[in-house]
N, C-alpha and C. Protein backbone atom coordinates (compact mmCIF):
# COMPACT_ATOMS: atom_id res chain seq x y z
N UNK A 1 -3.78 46.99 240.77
CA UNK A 1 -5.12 47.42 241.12
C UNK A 1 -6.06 46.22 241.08
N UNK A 2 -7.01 46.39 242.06
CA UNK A 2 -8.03 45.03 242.15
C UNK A 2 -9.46 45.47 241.29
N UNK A 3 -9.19 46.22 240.54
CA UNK A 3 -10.30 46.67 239.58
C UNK A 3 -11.72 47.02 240.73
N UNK A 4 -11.66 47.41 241.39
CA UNK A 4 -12.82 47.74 242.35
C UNK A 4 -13.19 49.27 241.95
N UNK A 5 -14.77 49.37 242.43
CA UNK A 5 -15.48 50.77 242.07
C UNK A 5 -15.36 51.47 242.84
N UNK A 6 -15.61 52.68 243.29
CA UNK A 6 -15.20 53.45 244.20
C UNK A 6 -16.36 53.37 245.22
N UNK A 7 -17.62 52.85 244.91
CA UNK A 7 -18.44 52.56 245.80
C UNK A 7 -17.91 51.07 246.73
N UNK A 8 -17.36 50.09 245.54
CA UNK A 8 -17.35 48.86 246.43
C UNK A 8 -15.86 49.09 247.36
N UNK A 9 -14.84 49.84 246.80
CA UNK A 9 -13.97 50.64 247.68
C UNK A 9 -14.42 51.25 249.15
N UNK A 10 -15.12 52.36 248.79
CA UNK A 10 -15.93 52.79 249.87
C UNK A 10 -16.50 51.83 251.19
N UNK A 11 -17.17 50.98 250.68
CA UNK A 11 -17.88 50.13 250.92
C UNK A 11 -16.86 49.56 252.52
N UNK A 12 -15.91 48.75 251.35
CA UNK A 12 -14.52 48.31 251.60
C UNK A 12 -14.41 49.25 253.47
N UNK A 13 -13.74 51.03 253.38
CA UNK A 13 -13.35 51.25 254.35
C UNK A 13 -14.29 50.90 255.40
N UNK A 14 -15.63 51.30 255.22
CA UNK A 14 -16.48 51.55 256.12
C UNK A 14 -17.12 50.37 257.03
N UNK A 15 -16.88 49.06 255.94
CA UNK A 15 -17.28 48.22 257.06
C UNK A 15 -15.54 47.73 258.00
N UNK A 16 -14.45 48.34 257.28
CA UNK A 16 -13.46 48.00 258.22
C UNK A 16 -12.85 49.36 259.14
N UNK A 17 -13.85 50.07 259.33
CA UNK A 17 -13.30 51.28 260.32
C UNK A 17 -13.14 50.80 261.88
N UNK A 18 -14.19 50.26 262.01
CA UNK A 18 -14.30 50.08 263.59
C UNK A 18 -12.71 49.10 264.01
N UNK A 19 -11.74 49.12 262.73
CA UNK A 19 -10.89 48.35 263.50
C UNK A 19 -9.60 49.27 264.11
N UNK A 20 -10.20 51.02 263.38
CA UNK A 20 -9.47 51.81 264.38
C UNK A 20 -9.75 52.04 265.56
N UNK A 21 -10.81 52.04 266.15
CA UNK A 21 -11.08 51.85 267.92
C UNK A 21 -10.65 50.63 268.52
N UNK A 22 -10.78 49.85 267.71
CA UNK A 22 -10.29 48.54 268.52
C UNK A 22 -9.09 48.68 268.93
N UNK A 23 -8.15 49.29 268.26
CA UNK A 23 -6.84 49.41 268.36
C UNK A 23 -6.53 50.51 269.22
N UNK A 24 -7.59 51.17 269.27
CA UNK A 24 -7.49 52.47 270.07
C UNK A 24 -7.82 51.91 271.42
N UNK A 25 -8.68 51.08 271.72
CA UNK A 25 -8.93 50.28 273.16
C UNK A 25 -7.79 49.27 273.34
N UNK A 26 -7.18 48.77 272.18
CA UNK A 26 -6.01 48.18 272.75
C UNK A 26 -4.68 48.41 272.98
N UNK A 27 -4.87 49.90 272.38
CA UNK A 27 -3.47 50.86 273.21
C UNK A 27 -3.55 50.74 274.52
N UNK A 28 -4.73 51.30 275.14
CA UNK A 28 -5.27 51.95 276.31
C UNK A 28 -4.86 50.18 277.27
N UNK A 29 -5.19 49.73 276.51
CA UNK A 29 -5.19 48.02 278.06
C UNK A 29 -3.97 47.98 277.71
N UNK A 30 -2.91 48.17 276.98
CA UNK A 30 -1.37 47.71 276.80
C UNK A 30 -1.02 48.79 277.63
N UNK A 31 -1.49 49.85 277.90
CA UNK A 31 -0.58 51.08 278.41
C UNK A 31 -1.09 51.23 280.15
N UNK A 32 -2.25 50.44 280.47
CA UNK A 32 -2.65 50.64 281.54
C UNK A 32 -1.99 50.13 282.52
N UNK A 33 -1.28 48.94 282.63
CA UNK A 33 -0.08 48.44 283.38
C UNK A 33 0.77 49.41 284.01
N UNK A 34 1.37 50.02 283.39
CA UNK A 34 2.19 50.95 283.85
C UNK A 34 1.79 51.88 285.08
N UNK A 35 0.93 52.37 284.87
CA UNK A 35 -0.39 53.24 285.39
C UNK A 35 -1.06 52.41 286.84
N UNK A 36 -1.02 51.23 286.77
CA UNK A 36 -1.89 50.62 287.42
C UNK A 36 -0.62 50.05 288.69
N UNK A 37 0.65 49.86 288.43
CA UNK A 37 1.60 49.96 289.26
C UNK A 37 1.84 50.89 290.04
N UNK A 38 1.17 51.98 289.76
CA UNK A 38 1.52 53.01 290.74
C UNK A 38 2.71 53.79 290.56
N UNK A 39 3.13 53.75 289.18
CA UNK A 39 4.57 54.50 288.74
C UNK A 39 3.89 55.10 287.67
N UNK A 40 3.72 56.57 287.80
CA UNK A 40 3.31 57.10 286.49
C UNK A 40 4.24 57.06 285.59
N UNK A 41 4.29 57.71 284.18
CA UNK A 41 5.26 57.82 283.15
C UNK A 41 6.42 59.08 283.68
N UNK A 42 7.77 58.91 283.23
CA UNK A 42 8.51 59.92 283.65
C UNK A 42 8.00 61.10 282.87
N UNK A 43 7.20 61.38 281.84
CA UNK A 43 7.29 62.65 281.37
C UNK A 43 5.65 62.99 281.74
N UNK A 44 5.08 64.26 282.08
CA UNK A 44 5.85 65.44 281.89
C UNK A 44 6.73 65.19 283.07
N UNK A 45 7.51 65.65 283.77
CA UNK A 45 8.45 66.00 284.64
C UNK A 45 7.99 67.18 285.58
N UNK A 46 7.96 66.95 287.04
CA UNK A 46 7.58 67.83 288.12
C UNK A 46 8.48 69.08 288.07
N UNK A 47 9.60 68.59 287.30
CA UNK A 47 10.76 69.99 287.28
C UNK A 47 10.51 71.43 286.21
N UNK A 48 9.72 70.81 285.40
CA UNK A 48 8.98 71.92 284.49
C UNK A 48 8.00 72.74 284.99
N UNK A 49 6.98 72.21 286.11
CA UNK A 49 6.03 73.09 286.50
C UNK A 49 6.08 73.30 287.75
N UNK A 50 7.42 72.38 288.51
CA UNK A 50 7.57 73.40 289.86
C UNK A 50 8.82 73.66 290.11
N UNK A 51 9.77 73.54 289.26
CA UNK A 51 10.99 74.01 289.47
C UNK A 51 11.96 73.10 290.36
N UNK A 52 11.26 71.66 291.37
CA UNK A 52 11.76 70.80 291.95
C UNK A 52 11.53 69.64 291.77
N UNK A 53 13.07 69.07 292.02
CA UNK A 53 12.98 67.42 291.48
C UNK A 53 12.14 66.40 292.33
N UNK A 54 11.58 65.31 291.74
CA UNK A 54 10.46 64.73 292.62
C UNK A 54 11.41 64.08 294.05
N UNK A 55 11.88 64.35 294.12
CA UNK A 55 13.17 63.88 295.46
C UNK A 55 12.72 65.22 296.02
N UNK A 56 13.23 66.19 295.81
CA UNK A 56 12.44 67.72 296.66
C UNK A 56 11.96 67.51 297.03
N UNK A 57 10.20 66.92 295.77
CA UNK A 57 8.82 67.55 296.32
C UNK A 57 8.41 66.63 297.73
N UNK A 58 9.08 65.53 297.29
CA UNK A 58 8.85 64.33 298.35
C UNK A 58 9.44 64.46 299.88
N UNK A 59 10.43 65.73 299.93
CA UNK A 59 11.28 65.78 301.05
C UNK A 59 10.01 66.93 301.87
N UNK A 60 9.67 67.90 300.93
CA UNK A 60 8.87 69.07 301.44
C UNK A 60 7.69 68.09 301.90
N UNK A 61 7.15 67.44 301.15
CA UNK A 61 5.42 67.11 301.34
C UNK A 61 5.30 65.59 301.54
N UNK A 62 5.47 65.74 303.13
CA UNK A 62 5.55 63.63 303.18
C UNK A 62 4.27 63.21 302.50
N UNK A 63 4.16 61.99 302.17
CA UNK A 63 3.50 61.09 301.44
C UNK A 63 2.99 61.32 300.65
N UNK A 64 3.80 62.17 299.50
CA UNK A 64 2.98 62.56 298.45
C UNK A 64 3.15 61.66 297.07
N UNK A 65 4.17 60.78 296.97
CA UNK A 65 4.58 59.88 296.76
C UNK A 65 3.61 58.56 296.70
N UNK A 66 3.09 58.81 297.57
CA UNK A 66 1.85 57.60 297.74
C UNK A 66 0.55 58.34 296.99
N UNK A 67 0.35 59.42 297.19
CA UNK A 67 -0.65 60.11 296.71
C UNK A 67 -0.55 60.17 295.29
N UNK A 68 0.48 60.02 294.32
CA UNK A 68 0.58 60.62 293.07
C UNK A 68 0.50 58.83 292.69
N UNK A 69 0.79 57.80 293.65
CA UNK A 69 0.86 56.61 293.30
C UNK A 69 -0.48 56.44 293.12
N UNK A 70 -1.42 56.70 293.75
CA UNK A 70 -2.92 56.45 293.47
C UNK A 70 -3.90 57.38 292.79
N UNK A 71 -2.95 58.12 292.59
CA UNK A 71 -4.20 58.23 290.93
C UNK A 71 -3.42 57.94 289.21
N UNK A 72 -2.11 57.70 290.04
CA UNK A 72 -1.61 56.85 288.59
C UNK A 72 -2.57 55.58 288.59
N UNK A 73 -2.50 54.83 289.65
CA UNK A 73 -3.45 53.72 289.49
C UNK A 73 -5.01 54.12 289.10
N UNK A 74 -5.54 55.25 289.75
CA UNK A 74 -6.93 55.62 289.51
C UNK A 74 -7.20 55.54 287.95
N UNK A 75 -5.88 56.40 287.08
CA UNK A 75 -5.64 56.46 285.82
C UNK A 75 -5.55 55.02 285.09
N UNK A 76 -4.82 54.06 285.80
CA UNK A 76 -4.90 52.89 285.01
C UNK A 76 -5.63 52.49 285.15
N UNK A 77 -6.51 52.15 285.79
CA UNK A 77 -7.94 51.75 285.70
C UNK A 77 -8.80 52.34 285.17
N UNK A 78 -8.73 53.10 284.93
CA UNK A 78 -9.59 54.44 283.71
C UNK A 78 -9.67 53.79 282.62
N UNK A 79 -8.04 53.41 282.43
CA UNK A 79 -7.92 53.22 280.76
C UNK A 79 -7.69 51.67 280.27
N UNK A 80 -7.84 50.87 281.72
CA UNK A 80 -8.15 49.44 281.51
C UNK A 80 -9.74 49.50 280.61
N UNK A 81 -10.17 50.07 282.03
CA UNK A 81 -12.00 49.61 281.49
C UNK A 81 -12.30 50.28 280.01
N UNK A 82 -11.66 51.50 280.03
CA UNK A 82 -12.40 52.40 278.83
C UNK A 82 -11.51 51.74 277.56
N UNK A 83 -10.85 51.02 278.18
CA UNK A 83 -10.15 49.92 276.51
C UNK A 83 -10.54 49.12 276.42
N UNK A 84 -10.69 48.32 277.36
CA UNK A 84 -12.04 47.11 277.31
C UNK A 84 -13.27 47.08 276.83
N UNK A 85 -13.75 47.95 277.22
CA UNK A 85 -15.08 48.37 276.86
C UNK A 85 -15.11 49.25 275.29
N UNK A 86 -13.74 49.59 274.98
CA UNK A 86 -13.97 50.39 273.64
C UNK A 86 -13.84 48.91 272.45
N UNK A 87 -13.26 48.16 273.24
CA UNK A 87 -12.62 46.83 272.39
C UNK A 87 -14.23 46.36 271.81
N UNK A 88 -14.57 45.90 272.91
CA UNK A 88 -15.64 45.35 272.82
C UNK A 88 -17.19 46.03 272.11
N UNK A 89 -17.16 47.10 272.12
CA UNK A 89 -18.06 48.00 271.35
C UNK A 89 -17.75 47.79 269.92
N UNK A 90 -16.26 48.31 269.69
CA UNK A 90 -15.72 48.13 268.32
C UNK A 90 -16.08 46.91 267.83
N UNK A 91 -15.62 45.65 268.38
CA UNK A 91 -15.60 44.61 267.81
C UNK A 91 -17.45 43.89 267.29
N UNK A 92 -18.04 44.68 268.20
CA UNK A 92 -19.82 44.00 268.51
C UNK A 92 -20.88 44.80 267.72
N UNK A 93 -20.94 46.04 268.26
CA UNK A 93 -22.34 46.72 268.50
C UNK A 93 -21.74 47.79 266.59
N UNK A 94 -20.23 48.05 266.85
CA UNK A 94 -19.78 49.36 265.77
C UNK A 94 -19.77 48.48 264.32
N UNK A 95 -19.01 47.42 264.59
CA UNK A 95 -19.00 46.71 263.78
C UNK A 95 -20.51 45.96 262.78
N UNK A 96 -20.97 45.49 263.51
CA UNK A 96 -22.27 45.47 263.04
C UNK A 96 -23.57 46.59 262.81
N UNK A 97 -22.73 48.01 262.51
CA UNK A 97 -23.40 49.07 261.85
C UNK A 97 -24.68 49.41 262.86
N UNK A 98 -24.44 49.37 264.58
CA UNK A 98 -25.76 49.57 265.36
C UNK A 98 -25.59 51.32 265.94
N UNK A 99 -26.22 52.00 265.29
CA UNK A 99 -26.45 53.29 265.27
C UNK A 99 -25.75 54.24 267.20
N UNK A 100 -25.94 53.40 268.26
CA UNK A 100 -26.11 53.57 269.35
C UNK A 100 -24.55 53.55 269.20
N UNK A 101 -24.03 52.28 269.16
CA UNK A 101 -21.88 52.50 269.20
C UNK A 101 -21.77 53.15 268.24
N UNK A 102 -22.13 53.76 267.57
CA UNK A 102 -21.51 54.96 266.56
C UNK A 102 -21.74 56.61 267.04
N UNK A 103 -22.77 56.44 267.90
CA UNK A 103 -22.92 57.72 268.80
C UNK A 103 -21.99 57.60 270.16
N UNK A 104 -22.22 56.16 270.83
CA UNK A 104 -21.15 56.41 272.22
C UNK A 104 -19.50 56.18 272.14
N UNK A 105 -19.15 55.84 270.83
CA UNK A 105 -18.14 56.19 270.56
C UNK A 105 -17.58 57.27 270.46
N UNK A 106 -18.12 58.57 270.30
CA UNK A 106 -17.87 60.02 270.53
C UNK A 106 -16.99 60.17 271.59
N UNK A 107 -16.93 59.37 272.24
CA UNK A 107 -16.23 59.94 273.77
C UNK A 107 -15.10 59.30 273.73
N UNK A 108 -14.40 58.46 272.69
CA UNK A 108 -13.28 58.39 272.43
C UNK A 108 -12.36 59.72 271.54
N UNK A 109 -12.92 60.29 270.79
CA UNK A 109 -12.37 61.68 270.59
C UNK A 109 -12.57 62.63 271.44
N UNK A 110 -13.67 62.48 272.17
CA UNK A 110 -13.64 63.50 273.17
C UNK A 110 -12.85 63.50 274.83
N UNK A 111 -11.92 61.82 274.82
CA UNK A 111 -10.93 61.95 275.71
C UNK A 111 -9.83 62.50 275.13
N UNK A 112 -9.35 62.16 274.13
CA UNK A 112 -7.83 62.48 272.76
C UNK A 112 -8.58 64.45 273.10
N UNK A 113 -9.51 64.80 272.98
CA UNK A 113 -9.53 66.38 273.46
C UNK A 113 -9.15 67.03 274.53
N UNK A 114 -9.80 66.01 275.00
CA UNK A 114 -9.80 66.66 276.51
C UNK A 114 -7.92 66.16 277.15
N UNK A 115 -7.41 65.55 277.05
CA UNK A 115 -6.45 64.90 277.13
C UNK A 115 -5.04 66.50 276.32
N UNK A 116 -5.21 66.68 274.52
CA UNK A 116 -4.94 67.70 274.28
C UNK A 116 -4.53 68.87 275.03
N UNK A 117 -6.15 69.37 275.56
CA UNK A 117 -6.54 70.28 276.34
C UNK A 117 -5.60 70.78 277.53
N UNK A 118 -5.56 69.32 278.21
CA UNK A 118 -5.12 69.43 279.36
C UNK A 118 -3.29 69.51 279.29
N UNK A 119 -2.85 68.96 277.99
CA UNK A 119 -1.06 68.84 277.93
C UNK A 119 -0.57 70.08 278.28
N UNK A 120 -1.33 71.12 277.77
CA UNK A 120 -0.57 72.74 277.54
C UNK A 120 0.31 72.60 276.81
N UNK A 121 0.67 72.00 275.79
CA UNK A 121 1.63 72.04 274.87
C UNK A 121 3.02 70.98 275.54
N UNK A 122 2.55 70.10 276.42
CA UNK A 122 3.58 69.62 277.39
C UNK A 122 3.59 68.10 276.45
N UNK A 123 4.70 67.39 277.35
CA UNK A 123 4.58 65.90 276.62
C UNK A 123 3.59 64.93 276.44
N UNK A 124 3.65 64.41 274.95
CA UNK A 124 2.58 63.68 274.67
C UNK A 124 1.35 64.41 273.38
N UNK A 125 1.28 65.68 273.46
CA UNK A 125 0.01 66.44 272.83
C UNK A 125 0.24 65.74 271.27
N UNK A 126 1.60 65.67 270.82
CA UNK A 126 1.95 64.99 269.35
C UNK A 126 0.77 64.06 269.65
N UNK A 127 1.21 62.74 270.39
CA UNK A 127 0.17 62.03 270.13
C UNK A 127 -1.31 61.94 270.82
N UNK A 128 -1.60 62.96 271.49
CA UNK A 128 -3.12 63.05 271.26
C UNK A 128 -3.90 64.19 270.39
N UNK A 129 -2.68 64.60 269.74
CA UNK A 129 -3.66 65.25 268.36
C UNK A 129 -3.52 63.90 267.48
N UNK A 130 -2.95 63.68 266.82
CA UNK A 130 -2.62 62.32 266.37
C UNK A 130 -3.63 61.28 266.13
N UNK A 131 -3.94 60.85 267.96
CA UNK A 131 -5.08 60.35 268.11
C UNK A 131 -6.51 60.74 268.13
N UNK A 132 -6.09 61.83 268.03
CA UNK A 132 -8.11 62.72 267.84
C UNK A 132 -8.45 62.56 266.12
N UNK A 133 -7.01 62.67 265.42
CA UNK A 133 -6.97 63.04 263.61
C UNK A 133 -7.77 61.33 263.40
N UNK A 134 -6.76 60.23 263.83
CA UNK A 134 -7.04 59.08 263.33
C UNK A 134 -8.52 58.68 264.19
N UNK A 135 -9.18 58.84 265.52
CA UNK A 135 -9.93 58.55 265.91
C UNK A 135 -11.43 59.51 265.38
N UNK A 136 -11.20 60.20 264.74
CA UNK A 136 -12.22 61.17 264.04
C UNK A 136 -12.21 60.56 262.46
N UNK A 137 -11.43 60.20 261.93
CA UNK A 137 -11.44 59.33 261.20
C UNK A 137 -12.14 58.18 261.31
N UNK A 138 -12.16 57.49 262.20
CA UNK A 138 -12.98 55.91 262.29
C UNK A 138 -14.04 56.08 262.54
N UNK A 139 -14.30 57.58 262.65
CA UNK A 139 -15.91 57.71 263.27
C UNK A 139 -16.79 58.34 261.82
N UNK A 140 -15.75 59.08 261.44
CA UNK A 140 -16.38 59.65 259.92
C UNK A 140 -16.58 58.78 258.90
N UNK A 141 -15.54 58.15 258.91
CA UNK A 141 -15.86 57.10 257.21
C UNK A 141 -16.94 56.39 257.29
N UNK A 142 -17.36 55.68 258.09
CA UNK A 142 -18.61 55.22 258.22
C UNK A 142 -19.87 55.23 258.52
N UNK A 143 -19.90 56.76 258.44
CA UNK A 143 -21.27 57.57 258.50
C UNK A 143 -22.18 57.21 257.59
N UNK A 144 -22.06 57.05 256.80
CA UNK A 144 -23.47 56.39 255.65
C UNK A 144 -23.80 54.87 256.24
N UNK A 145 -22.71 54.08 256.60
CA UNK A 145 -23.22 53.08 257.47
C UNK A 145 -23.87 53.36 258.11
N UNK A 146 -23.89 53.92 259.41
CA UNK A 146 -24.74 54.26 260.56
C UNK A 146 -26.29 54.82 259.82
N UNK A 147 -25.83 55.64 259.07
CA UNK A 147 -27.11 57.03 258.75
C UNK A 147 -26.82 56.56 257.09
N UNK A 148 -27.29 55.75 256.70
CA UNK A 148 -27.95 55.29 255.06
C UNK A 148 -28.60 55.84 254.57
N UNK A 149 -28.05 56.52 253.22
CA UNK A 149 -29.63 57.28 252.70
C UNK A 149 -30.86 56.56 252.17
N UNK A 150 -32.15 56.84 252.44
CA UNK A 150 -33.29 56.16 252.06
C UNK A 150 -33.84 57.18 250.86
N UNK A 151 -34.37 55.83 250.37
CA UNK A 151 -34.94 55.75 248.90
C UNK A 151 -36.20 56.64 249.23
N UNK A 152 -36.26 57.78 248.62
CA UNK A 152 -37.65 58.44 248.80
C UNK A 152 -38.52 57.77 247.27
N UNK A 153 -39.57 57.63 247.69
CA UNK A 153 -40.70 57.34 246.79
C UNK A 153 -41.81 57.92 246.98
């Protein structure tokens, strides 16, 4: 034990929270590659919600293939910028306790929701509950940072 108080503990998480978004923006730019090639991820699988293999769907519906290629890319570019930009919030505005990145950070749990939302219980929801638990986390511990109580006199 480092003999620390539970305030200077405290203390401790809150000025090192913002280094869970950072990490959370640097999932998002490590994972955007993929996305941005124009090859989505194999899962979920077209065979679960239409009963045909993407060789089928592609035989029934010419160029759809190209179509599903561009909003995989639409998607990687989603999650280039919104990792970039989460990086950089984290590292600047959150980090230095500025009230404004501790409010527009909200919309990093509120993609991990909406994201949830949208799985239907399909692949992946593990980790965007996961990521809503730990990203609601980086936003809570450091609430007295943001919002300090003042000394009434």
């Amino acid at each position: 034990m480092t003999g620390l108080s539970a305030a200077a503990l405290e203390d401790r998480w809150q000025r090192r929270a913002w280094i869970v978004l950072f990490v959370t923006g640097a999932l998002a730019v490590i994972a955007a590659p993929i996305n941005l090639l124009g090859k989505p991820p194999n899962p979920p699988s077209p065979e679960s919600s239409t009963g045909l293999t993407p060789q089928e769907i592609a035989a029934r519906i010419p160029g759809i293939d190209d179509y599903i290629s561009s909003i995989s890319r639409q998607l990687g570019n989603f999650m280039l910028a919104f990792g970039v930009l989460l990086m950089g919030v984290a590292a600047g505005p959150f980090r230095r306790g500025e009230r404004w990145a501790w409010n527009i950070s909200w919309s990093v749990p509120l993609v991990f929701l909406i994201q949830l939302l949208n799985s239907r219980g399909g692949w992946g929801w593990q980790f965007d509950l996961g990521g809503l638990a730990v990203v609601l986390g980086g936003l809570l511990v450091p609430y007295r940072r943001f919002f300090p109580k003042h000394a009434r006199g």
